[in-house]
N, C-alpha and C. Protein backbone atom coordinates (compact mmCIF):
# COMPACT_ATOMS: atom_id res chain seq x y z
N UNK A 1 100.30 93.56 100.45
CA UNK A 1 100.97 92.28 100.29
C UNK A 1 102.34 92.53 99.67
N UNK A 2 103.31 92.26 100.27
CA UNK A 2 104.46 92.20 99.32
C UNK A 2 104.89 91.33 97.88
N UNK A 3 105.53 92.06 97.64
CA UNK A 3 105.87 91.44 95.83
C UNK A 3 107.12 91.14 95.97
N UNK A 4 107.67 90.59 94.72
CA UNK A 4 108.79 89.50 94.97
C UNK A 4 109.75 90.89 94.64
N UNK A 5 109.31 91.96 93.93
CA UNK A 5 110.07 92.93 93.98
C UNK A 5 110.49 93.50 95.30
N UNK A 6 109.95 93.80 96.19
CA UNK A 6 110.41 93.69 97.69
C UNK A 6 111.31 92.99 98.34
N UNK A 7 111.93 92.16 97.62
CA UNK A 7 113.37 90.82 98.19
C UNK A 7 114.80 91.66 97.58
N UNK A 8 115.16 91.82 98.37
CA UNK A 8 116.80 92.50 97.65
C UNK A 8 117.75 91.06 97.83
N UNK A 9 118.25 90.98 96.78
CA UNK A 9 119.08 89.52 96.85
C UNK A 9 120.31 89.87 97.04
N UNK A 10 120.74 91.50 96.99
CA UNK A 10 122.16 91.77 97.44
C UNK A 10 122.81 92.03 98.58
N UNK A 11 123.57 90.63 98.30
CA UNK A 11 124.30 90.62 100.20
C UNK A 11 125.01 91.65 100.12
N UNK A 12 125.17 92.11 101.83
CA UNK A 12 126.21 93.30 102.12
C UNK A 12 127.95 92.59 101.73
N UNK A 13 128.43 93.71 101.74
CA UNK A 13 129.81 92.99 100.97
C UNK A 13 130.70 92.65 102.14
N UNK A 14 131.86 91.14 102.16
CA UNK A 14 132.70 91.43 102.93
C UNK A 14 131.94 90.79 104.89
N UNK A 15 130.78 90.20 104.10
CA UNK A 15 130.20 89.56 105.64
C UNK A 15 130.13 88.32 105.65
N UNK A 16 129.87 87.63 104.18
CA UNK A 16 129.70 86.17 104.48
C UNK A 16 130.68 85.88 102.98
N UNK A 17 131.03 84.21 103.39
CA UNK A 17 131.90 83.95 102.59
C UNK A 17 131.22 83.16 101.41
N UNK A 18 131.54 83.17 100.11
CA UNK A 18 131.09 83.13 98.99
C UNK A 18 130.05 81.79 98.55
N UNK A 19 130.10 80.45 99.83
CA UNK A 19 129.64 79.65 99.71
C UNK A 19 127.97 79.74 100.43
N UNK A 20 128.26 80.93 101.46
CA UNK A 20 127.17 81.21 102.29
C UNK A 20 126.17 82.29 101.49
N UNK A 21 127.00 82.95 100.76
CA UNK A 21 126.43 84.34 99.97
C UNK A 21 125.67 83.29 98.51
N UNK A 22 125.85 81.55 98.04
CA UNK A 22 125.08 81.61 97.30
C UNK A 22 124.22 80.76 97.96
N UNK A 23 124.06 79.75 99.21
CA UNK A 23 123.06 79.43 99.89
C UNK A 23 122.09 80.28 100.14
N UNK A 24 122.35 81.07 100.28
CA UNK A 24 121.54 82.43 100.70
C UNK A 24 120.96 82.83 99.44
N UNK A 25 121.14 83.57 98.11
CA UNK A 25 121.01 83.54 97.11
C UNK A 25 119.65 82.51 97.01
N UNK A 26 120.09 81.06 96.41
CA UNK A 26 119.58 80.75 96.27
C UNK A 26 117.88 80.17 97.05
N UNK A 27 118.17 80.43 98.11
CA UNK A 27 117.01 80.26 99.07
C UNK A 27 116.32 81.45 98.75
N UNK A 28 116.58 82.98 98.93
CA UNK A 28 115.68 83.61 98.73
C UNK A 28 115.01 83.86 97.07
N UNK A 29 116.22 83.38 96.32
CA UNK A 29 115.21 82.95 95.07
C UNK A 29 114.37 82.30 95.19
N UNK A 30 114.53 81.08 95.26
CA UNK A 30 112.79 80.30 95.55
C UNK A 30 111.97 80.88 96.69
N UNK A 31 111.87 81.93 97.50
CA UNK A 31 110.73 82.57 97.88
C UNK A 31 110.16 83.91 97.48
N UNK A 32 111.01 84.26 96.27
CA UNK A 32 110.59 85.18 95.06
C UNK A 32 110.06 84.54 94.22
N UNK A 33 110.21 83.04 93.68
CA UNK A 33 109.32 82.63 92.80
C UNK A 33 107.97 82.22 93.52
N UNK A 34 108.03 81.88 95.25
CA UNK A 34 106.54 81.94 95.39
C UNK A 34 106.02 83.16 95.68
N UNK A 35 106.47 84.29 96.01
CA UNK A 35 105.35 85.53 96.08
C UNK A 35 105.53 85.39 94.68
N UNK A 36 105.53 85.25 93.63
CA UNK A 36 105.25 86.26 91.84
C UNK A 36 104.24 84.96 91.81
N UNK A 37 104.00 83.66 92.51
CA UNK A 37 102.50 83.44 92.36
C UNK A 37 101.77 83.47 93.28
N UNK A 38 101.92 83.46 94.29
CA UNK A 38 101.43 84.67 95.21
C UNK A 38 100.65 85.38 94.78
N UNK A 39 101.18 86.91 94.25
CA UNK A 39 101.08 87.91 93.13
C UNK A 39 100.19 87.73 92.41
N UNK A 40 100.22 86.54 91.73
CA UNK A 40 99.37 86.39 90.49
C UNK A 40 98.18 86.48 90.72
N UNK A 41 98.05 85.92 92.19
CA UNK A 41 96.55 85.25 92.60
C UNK A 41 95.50 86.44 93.37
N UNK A 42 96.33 87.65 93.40
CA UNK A 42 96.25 88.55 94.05
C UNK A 42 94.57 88.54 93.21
N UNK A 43 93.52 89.35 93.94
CA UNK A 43 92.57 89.44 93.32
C UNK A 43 91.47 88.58 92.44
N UNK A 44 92.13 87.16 92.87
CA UNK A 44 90.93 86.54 92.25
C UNK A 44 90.01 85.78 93.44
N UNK A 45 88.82 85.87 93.43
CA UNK A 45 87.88 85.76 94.28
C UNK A 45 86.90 85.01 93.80
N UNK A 46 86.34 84.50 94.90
CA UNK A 46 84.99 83.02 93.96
C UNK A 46 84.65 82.22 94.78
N UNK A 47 83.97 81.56 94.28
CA UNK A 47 83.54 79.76 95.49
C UNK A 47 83.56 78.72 93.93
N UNK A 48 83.87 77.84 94.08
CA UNK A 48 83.76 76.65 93.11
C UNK A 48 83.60 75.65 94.76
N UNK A 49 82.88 74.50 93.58
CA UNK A 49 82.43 73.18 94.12
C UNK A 49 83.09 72.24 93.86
N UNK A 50 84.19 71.21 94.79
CA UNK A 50 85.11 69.94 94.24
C UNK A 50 83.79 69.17 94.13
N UNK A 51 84.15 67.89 93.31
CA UNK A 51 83.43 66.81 93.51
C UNK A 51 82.89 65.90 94.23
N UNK A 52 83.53 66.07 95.16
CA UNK A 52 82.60 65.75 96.64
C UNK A 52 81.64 66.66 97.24
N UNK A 53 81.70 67.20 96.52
CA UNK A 53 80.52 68.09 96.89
C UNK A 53 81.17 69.56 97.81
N UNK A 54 82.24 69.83 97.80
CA UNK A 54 82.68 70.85 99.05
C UNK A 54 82.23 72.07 98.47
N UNK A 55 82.11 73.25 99.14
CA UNK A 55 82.21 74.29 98.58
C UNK A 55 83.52 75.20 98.71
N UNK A 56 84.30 75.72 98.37
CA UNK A 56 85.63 76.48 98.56
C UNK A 56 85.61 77.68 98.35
N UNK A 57 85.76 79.11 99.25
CA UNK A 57 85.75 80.07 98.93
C UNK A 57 87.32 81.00 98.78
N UNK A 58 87.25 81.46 97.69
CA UNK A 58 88.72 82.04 97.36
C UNK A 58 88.67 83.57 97.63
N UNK A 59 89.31 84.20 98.29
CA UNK A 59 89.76 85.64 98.36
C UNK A 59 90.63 86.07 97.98
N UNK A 60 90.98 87.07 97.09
CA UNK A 60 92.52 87.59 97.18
C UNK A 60 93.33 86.32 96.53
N UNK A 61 93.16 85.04 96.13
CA UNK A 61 93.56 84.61 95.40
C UNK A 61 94.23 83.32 96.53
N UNK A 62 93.63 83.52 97.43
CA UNK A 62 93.86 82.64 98.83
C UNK A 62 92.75 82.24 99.42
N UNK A 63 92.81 80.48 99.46
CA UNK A 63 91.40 79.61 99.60
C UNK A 63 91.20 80.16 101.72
N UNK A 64 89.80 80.49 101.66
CA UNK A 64 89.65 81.15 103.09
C UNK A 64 88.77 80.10 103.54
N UNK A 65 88.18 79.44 102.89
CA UNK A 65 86.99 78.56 103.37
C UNK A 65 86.53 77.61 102.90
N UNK A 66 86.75 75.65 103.65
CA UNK A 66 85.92 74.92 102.63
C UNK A 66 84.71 74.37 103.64
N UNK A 67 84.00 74.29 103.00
CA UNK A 67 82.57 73.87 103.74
C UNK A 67 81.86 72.32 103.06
């Protein structure tokens, strides 16, 4: 799975102009703050029951199944 460490936020120099280089910026920041929870969830595994009665199974920290 990739980690938010895997995102290089440094534009090449001299390609886009300074308004595009922080649109850019800032977009791939907010998809570094969702892999680091992402990340977090890495490894947690389980079933819990909502109150309606469902059952939900979690893998890897990612819901795979509600029944």
């Amino acid at each position: 799975m990739a980690t938010s460490n895997d995102i290089d936020l440094t534009p090449p120099e001299n390609t886009l102009d300074r308004q595009s280089i922080r649109y850019l910026h800032e977009n791939f920041s907010r998809i570094k703050l969702l892999l680091d929870v992402l990340t977090d969830g890495a490894g947690v595994n389980g079933t819990f029951t909502t109150t309606d009665g469902k059952t939900v199974t979690v893998v890897n920290g990612i819901i795979t199944e509600i029944v």
